[in-house]
Each structure stands twice: as structure tokens, then as C-alpha cells.
N, C-alpha and C. Protein backbone atom coordinates (compact mmCIF):
# COMPACT_ATOMS: atom_id res chain seq x y z
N UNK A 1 32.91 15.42 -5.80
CA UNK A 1 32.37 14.31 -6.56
C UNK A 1 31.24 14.81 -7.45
N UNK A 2 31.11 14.40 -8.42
CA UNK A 2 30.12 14.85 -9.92
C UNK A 2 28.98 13.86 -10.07
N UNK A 3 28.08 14.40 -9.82
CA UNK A 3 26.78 13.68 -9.59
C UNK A 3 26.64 12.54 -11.41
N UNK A 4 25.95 11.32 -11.38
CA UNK A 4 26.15 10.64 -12.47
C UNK A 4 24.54 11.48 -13.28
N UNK A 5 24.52 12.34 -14.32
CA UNK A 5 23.58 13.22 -14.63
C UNK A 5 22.80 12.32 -16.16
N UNK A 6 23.47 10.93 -16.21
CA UNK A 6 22.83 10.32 -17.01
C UNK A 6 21.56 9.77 -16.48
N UNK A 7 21.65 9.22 -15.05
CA UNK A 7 20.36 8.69 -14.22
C UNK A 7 19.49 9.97 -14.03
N UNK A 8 19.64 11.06 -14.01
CA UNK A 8 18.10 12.38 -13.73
C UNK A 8 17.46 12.27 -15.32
N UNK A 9 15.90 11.92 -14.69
CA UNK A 9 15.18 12.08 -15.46
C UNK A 9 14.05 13.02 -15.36
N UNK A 10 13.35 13.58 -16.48
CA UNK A 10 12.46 14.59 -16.16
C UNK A 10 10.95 14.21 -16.81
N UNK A 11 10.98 12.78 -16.92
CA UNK A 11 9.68 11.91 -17.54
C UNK A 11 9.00 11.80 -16.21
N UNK A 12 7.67 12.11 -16.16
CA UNK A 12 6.48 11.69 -14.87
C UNK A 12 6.60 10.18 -15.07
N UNK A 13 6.15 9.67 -14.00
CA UNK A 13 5.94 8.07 -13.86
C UNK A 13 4.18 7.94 -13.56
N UNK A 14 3.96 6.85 -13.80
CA UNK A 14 2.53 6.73 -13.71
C UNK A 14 1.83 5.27 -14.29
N UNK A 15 1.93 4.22 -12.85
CA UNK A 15 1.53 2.86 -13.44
C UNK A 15 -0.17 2.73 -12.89
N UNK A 16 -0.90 2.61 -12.94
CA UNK A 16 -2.22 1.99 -12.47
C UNK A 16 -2.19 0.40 -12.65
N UNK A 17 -2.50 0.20 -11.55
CA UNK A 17 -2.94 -1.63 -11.24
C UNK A 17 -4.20 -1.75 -10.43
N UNK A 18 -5.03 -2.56 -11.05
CA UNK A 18 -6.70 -2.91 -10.78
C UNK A 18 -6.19 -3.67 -9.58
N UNK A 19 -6.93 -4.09 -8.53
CA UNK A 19 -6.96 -4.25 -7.50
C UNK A 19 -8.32 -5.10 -7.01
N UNK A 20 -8.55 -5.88 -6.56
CA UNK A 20 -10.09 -6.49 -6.01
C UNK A 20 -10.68 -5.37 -5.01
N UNK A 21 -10.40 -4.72 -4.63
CA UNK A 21 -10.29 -3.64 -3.37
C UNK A 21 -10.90 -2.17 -4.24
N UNK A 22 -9.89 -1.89 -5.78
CA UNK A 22 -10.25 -0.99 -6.02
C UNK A 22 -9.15 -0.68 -6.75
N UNK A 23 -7.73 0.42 -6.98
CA UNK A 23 -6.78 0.36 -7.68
C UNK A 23 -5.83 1.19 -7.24
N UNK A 24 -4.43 1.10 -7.40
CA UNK A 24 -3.80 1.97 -7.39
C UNK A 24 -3.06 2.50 -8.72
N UNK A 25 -2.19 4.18 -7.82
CA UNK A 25 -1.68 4.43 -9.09
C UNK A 25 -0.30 4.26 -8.08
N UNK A 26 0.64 3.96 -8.58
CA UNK A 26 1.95 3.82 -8.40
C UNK A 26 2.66 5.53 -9.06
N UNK A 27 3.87 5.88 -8.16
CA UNK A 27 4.05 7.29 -8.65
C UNK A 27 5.63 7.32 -8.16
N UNK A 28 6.13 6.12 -8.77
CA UNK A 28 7.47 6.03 -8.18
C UNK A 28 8.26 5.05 -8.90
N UNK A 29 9.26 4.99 -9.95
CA UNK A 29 9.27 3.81 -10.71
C UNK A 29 10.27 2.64 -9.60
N UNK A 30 10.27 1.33 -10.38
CA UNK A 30 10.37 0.68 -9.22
C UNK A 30 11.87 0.34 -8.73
N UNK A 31 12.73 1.09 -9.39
CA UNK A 31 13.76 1.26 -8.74
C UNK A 31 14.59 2.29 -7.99
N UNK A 32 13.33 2.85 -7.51
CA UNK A 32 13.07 3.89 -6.34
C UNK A 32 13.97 3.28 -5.26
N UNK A 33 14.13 3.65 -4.20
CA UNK A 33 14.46 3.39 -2.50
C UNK A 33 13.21 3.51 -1.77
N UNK A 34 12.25 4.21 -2.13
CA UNK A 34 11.05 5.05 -1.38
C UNK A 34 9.97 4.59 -2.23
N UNK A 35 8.50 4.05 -1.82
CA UNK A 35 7.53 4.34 -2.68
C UNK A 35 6.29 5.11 -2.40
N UNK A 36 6.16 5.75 -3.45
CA UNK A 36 4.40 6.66 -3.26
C UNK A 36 3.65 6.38 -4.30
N UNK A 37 2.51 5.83 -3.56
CA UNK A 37 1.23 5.60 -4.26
C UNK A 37 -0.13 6.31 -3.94
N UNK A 38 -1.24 6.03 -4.92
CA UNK A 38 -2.33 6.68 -4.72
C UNK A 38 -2.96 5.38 -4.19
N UNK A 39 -4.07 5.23 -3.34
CA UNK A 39 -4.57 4.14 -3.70
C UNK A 39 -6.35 4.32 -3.55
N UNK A 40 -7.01 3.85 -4.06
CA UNK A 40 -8.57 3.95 -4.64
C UNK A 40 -9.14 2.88 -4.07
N UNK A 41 -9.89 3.26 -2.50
CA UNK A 41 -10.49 2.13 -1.80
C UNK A 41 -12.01 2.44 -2.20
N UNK A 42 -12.31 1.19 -2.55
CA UNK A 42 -13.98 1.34 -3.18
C UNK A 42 -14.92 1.38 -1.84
N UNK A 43 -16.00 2.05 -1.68
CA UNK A 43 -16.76 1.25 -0.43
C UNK A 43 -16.79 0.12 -0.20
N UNK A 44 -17.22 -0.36 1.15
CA UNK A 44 -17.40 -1.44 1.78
C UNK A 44 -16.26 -2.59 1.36
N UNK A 45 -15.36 -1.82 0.70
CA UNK A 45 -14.22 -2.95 0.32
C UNK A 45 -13.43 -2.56 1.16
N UNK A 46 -12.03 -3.52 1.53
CA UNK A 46 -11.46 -3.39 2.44
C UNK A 46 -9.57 -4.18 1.79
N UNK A 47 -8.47 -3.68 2.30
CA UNK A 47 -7.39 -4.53 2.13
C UNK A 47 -6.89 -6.11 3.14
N UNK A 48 -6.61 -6.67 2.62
CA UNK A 48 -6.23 -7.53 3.44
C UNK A 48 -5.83 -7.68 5.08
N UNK A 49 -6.19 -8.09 5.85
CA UNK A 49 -5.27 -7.80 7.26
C UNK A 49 -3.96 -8.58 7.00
N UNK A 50 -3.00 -7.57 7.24
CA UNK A 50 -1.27 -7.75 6.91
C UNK A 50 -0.32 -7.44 7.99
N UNK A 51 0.39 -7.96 7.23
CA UNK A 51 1.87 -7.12 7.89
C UNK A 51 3.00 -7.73 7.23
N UNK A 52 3.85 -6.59 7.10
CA UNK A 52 5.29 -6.62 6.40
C UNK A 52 6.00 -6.74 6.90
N UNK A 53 7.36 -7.60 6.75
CA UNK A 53 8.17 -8.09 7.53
C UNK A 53 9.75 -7.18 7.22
N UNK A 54 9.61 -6.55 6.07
CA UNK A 54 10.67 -5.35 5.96
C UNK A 54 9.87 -4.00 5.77
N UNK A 55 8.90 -3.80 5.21
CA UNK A 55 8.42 -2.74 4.54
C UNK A 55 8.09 -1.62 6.08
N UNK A 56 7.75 -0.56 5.74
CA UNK A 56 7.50 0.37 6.87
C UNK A 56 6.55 1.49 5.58
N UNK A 57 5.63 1.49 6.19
CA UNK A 57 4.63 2.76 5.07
C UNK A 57 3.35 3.73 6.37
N UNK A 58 3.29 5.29 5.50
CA UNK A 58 2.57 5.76 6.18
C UNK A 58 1.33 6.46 4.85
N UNK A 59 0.10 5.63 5.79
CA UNK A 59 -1.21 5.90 4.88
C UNK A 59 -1.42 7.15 5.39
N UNK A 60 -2.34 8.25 4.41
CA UNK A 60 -2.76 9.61 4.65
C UNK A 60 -3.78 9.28 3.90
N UNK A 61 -5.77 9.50 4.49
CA UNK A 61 -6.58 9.84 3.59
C UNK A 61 -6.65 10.89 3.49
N UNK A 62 -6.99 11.09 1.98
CA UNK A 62 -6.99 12.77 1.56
C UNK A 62 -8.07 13.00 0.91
N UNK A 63 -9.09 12.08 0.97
CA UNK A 63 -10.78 12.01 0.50
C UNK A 63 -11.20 10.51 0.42
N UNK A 64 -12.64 11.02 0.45
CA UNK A 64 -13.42 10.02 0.93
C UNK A 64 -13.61 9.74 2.46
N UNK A 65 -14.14 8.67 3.06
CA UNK A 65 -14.22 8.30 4.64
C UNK A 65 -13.64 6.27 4.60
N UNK A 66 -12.80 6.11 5.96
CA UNK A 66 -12.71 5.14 5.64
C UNK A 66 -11.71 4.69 7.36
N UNK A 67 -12.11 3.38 7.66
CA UNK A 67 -11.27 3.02 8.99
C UNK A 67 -9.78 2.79 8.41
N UNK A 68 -8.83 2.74 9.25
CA UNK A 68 -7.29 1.75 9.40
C UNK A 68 -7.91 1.32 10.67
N UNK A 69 -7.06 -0.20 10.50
CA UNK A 69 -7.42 -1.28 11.42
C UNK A 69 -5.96 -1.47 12.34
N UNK A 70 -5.61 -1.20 12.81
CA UNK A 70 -3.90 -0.85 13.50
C UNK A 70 -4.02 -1.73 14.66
N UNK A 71 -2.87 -2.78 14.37
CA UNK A 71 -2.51 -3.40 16.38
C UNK A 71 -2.05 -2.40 17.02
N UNK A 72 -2.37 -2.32 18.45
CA UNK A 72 -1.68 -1.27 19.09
C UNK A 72 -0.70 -2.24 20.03
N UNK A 73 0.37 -1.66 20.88
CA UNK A 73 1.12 -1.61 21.56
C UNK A 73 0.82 -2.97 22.67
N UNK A 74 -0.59 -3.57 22.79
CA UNK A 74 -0.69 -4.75 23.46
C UNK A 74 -1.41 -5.65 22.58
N UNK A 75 -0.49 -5.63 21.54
CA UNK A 75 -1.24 -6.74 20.39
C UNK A 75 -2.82 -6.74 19.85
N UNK A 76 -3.51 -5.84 20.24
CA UNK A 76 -5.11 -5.97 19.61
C UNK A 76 -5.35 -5.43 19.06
N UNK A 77 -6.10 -5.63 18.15
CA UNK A 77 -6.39 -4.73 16.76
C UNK A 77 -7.65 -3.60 17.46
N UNK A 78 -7.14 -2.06 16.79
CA UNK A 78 -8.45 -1.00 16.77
C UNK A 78 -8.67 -0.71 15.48
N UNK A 79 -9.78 -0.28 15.37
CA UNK A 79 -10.53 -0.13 14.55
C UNK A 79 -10.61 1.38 14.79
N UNK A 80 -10.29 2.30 13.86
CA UNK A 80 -9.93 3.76 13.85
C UNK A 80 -10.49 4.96 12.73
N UNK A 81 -11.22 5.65 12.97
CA UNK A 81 -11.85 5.79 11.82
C UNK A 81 -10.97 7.04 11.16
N UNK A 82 -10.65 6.95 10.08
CA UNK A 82 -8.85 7.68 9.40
C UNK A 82 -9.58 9.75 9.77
N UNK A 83 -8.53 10.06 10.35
CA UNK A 83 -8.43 11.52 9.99
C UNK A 83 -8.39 12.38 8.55
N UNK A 84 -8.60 13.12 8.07
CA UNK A 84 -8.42 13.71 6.55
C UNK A 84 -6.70 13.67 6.81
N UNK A 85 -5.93 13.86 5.81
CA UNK A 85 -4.69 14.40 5.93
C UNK A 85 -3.73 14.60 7.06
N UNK A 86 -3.86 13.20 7.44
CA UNK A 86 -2.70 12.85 8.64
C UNK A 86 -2.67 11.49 8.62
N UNK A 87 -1.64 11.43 8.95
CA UNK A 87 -0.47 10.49 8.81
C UNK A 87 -0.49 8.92 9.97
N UNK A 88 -0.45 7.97 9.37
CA UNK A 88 -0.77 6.46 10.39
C UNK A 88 0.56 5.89 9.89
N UNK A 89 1.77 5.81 10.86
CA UNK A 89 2.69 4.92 10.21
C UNK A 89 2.58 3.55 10.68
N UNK A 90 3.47 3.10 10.14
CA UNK A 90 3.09 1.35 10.51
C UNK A 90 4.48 0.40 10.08
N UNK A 91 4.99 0.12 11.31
CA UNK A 91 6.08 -0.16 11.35
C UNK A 91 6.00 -1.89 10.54
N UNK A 92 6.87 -2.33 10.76
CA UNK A 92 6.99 -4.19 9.80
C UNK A 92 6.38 -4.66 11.35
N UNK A 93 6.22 -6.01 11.00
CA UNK A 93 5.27 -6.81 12.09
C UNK A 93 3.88 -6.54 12.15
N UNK A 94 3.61 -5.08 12.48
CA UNK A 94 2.36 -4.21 12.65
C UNK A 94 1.56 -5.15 12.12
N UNK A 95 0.41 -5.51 12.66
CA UNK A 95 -0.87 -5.98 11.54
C UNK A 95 -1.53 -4.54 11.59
N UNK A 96 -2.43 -4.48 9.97
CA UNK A 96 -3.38 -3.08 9.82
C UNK A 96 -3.89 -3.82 8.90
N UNK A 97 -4.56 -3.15 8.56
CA UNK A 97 -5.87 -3.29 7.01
C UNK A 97 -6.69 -1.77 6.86
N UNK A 98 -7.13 -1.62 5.77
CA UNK A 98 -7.67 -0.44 5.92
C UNK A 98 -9.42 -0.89 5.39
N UNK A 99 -10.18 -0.21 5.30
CA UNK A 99 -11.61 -0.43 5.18
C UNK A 99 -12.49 1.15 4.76
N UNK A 100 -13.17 0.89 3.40
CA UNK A 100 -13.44 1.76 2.99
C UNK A 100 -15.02 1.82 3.65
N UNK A 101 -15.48 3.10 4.10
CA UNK A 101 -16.84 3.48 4.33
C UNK A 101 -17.37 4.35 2.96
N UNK A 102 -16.99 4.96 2.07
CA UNK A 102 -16.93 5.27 1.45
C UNK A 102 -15.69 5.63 0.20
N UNK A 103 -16.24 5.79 -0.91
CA UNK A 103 -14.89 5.84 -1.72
C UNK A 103 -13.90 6.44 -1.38
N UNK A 104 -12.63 6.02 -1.19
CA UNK A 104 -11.48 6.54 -0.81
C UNK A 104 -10.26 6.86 -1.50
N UNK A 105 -9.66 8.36 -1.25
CA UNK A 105 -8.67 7.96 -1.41
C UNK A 105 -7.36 7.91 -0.49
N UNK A 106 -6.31 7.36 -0.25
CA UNK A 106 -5.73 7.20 0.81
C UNK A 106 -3.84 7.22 -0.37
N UNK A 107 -2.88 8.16 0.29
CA UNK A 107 -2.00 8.38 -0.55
C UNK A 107 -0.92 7.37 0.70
N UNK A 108 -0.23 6.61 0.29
CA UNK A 108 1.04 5.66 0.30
C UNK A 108 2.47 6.18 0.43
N UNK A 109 3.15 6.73 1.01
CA UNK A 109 4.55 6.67 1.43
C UNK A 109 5.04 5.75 2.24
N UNK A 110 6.26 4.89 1.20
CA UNK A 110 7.02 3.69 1.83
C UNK A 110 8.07 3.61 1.68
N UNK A 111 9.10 2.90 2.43
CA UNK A 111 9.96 2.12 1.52
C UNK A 111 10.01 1.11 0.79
N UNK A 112 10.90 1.11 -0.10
CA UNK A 112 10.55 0.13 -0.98
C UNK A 112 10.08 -1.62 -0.42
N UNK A 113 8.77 -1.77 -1.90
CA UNK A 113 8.48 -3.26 -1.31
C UNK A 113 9.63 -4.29 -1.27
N UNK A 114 10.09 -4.61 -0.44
CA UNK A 114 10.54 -5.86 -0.31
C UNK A 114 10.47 -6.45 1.15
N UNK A 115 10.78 -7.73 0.78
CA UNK A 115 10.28 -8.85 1.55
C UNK A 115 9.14 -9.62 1.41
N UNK A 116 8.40 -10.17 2.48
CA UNK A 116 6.98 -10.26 2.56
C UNK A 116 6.02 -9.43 3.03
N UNK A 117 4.63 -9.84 2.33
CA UNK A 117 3.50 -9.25 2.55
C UNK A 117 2.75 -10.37 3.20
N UNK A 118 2.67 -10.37 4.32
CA UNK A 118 2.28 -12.11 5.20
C UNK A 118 0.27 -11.20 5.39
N UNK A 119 -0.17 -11.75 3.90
CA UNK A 119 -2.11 -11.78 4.36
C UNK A 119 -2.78 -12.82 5.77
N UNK A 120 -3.20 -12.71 6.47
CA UNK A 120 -3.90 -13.53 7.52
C UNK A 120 -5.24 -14.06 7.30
N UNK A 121 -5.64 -12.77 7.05
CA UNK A 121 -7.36 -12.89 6.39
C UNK A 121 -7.47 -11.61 4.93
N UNK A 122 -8.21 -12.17 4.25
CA UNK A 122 -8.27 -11.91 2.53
C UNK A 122 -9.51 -11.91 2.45
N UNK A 123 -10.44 -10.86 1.77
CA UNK A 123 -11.88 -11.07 1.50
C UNK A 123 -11.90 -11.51 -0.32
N UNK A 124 -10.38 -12.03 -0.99
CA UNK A 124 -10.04 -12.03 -2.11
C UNK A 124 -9.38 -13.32 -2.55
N UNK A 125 -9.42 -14.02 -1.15
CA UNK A 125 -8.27 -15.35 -0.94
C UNK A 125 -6.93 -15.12 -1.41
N UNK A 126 -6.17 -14.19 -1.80
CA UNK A 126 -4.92 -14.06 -2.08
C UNK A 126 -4.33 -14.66 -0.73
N UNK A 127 -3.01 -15.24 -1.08
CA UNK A 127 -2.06 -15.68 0.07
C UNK A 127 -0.83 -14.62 0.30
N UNK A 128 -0.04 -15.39 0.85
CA UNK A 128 0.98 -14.28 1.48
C UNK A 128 1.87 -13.69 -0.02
N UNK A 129 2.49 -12.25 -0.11
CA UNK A 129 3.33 -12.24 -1.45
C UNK A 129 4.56 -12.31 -0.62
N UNK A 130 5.42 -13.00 -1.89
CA UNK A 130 6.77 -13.31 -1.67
C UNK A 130 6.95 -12.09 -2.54
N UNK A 131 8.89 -11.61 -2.39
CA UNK A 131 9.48 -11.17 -3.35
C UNK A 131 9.13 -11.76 -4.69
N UNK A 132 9.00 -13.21 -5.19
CA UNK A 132 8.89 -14.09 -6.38
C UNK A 132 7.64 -13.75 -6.74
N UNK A 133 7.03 -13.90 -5.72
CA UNK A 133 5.29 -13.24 -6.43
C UNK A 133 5.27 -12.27 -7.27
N UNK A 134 5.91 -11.28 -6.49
CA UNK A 134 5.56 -9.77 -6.78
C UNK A 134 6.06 -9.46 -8.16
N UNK A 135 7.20 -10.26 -8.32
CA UNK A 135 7.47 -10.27 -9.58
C UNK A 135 6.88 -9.96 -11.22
N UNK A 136 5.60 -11.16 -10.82
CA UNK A 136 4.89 -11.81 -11.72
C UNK A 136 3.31 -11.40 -11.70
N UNK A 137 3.55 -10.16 -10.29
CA UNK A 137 2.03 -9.97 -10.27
C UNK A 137 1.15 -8.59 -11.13
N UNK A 138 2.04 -7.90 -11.59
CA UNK A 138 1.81 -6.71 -12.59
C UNK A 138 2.37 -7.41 -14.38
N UNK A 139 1.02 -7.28 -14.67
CA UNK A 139 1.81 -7.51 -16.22
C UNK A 139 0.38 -6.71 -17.18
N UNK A 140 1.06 -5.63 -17.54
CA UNK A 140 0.54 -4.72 -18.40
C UNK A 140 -0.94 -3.84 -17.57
N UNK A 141 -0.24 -3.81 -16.36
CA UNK A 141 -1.52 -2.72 -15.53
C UNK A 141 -2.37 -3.61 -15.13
N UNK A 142 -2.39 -5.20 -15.37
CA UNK A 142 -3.27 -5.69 -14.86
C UNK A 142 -3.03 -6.48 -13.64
N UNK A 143 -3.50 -7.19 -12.38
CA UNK A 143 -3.53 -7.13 -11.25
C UNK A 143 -3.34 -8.66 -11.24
N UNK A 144 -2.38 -9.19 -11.20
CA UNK A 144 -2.02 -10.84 -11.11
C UNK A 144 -1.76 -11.84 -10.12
N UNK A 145 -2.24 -11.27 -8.59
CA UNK A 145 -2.04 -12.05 -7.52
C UNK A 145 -2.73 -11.38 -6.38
């Protein structure tokens, strides 16, 4: 079988989206299977406490200092203060959040977003994203939900 050699491309990808938190860069266009991002946690800012109901992603900080907030195995949240360059996966259900002590950066391997992103607590009031959200929430690098 003959690979379809019209889909290989040899263009870099590279979206940035502002963030209340801080920003990411996206490094995967979005009709990936897999996603990798950068993401830019400001101090004392923090992500939402979540959990994904399809998604599965593993955070790596690779500078800066900063907690992941991870349920463990009898439902309670720890508070963990991130290793340099190792790996926290986090299965769907999982609640986590991450929390910057200092500027961070923390690199993103996932599968692709879909489903929900069910927020609990928001220091941003955003609510839960739907697939429909997500849609509508990037428009021209800027940060819409």
C-alpha cells in the first residue's frame, strides 16, 4: 500500500493563545490524533481544577517551579510540587490543576481534545468547555472562553 504523500507536510505549526493563567503555544495542528503544547504558567496563577471525560494528557515541567494538584487513588486531592522533566499522566475523570510558584513552563502531550473539559472551581469563572465551545474559543490567537 502507497502512503497518500499529498497529506506530508514540511511547514512548522505554531498557534499561541493568551490565556488568564498565562498562554500557550499549541505545536500540533488541529487535526492531529495527538496534541503537544507549550504552556506558560505565570506565578501565583493557577489552571482550573478539571477533569476530562475523554482526553488523557501528560504534563512535564521543563522550567520554572510550580505544584500539579492530582486526585490520587482514594479520591483526594495532593498537592505535589512538579519534578523538572518528568512526566504526571492523568487519566479522564482524574481531577488535577496545576499552580504556578513561579514562572513556568510545563510542555503538554495528549490526545486529542475532545469531549469535555468539566471546570469545578475557576479563579477566571470560565464554565465547563463543550466540544461547541471549543469551537468558538480561538479566533485569531485570541483566548475566547
Amino acid at each position: 500500500m502507497e502512503p497518500d504523500k499529498s497529506k506530508f507536510s514540511i511547514k512548522p505549526f505554531f498557534q499561541k493563545v493568551i490565556k488568564p493563567w498565562g498562554y500557550e503555544i499549541l505545536l500540533t495542528p488541529e487535526e492531529s490524533p495527538v496534541t503537544g503544547k507549550i504552556l506558560h504558567l505565570d506565578d501565583d496563577k493557577r489552571f482550573s481544577l478539571q477533569y476530562h471525560d475523554e482526553k488523557e494528557e501528560t504534563l512535564i515541567l521543563f522550567s520554572g517551579e510550580a505544584y500539579i494538584i492530582l486526585e490520587n487513588d482514594q479520591g483526594e486531592m495532593e498537592k505535589i510540587k512538579m519534578e523538572l522533566n518528568k512526566g504526571y499522566f492523568i487519566r479522564p475523570f482524574q481531577k488535577h490543576r496545576a499552580q504556578g510558584i513561579k514562572d513556568s513552563l510545563i510542555f503538554e502531550s495528549s490526545t486529542k481534545e475532545e469531549g469535555d473539559t468539566v471546570r469545578l472551581e475557576d479563579d477566571y469563572n470560565r464554565g465547563t468547555e463543550t466540544e461547541e465551545k471549543r469551537k468558538t474559543r480561538i479566533q485569531g490567537g485570541v483566548y475566547m472562553g
